[in-house]
Protein backbone atom coordinates (compact mmCIF):
# COMPACT_ATOMS: atom_id res chain seq x y z
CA UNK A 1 97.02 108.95 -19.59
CA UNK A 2 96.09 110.88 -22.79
CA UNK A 3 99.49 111.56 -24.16
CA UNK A 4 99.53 114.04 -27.78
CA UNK A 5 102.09 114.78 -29.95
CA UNK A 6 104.28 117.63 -28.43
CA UNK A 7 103.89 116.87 -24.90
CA UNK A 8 106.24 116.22 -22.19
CA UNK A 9 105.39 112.91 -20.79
CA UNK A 10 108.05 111.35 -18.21
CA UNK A 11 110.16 113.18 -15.55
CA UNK A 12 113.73 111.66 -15.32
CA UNK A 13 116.46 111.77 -12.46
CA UNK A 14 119.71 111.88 -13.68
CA UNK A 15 122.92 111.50 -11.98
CA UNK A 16 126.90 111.40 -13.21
CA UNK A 17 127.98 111.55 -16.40
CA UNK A 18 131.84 109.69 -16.67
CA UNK A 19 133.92 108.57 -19.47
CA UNK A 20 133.98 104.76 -20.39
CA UNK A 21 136.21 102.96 -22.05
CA UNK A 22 135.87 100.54 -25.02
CA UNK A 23 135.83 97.65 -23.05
CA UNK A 24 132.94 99.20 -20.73
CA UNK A 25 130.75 99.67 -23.65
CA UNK A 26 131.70 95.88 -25.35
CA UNK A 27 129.96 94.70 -21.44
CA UNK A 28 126.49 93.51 -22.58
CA UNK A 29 124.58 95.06 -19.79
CA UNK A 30 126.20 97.87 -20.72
CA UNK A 31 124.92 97.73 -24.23
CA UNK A 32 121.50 96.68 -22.94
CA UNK A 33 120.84 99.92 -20.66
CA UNK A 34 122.03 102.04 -23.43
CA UNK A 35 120.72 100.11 -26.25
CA UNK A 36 123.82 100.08 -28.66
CA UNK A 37 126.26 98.06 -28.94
CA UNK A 38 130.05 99.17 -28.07
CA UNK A 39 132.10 100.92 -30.44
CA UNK A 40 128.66 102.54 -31.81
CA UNK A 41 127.89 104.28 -28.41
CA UNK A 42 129.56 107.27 -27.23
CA UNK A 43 132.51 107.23 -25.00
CA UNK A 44 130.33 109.28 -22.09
CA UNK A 45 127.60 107.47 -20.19
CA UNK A 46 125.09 109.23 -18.01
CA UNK A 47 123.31 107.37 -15.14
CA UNK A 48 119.68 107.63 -15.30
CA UNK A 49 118.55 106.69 -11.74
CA UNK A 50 115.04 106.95 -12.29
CA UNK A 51 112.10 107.33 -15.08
CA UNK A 52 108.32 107.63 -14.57
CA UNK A 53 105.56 109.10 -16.89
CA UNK A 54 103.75 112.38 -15.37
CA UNK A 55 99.97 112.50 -14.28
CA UNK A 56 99.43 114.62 -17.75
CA UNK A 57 100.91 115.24 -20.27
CA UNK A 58 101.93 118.46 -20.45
CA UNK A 59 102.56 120.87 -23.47
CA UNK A 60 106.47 121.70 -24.00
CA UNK A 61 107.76 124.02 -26.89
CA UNK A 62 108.99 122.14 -29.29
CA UNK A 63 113.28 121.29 -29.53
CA UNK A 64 115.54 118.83 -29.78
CA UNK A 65 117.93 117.51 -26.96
CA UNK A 66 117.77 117.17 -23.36
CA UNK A 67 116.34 120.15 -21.63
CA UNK A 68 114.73 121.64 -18.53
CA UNK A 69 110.68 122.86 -18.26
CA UNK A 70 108.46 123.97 -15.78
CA UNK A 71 106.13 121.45 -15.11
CA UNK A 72 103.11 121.82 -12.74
CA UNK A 73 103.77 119.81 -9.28
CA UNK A 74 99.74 118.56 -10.15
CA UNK A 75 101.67 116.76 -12.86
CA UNK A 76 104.30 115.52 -11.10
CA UNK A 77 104.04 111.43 -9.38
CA UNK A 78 103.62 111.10 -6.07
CA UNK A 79 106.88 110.82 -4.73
CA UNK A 80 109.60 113.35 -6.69
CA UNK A 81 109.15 116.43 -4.45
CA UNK A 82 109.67 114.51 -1.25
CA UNK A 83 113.29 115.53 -1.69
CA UNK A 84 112.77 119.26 -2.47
C-alpha cells in the first residue's frame, strides 16, 4: 500500500511485559528479537505476539512513544477482530 509520512501503518498485539536479567539479554535470540545487544537493552522486555501492516495507511496525530488510535475496522487485516 501507499504509505506517507505521518501515517499509522501496522497494528501490533502485544502481550506481558517482565523483568529480565543480564544474562537473559546476553542470550543471542534474545538480542536478535530486540535488536541490541545485552547490557545496552533495557532490563524490561515486552512480548510482541504479532505485527502486520493495515489495508491503508491511516493518518495519526503526530507523537512520540507507543500509543493507542482509532483506526477504521476497513483498515484493519482480515483476521484481528475475530477475537472482539
Amino acid at each position: 500500500p501507499g504509505f506517507k509520512k505521518g501515517m499509522g501503518v501496522a497494528i501490533v498485539e502485544l502481550g506481558k511485559t517482565f523483568e529480565t536479567t543480564l544474562e537473559q539479554r546476553c542470550d543471542p535470540d534474545f538480542q536478535r528479537s530486540v535488536g541490541a545487544f545485552g547490557a545496552d537493552s533495557g532490563m524490561r522486555a515486552t512480548e510482541i505476539k504479532r505485527v502486520e501492516y493495515l489495508k491503508r495507511g491511516v493518518k495519526v496525530s503526530g507523537r512520540g512513544g507507543v500509543f493507542k488510535a482509532n483506526i477504521g475496522k476497513d483498515a484493519i487485516p482480515d483476521g484481528w477482530l475475530d477475537d472482539v
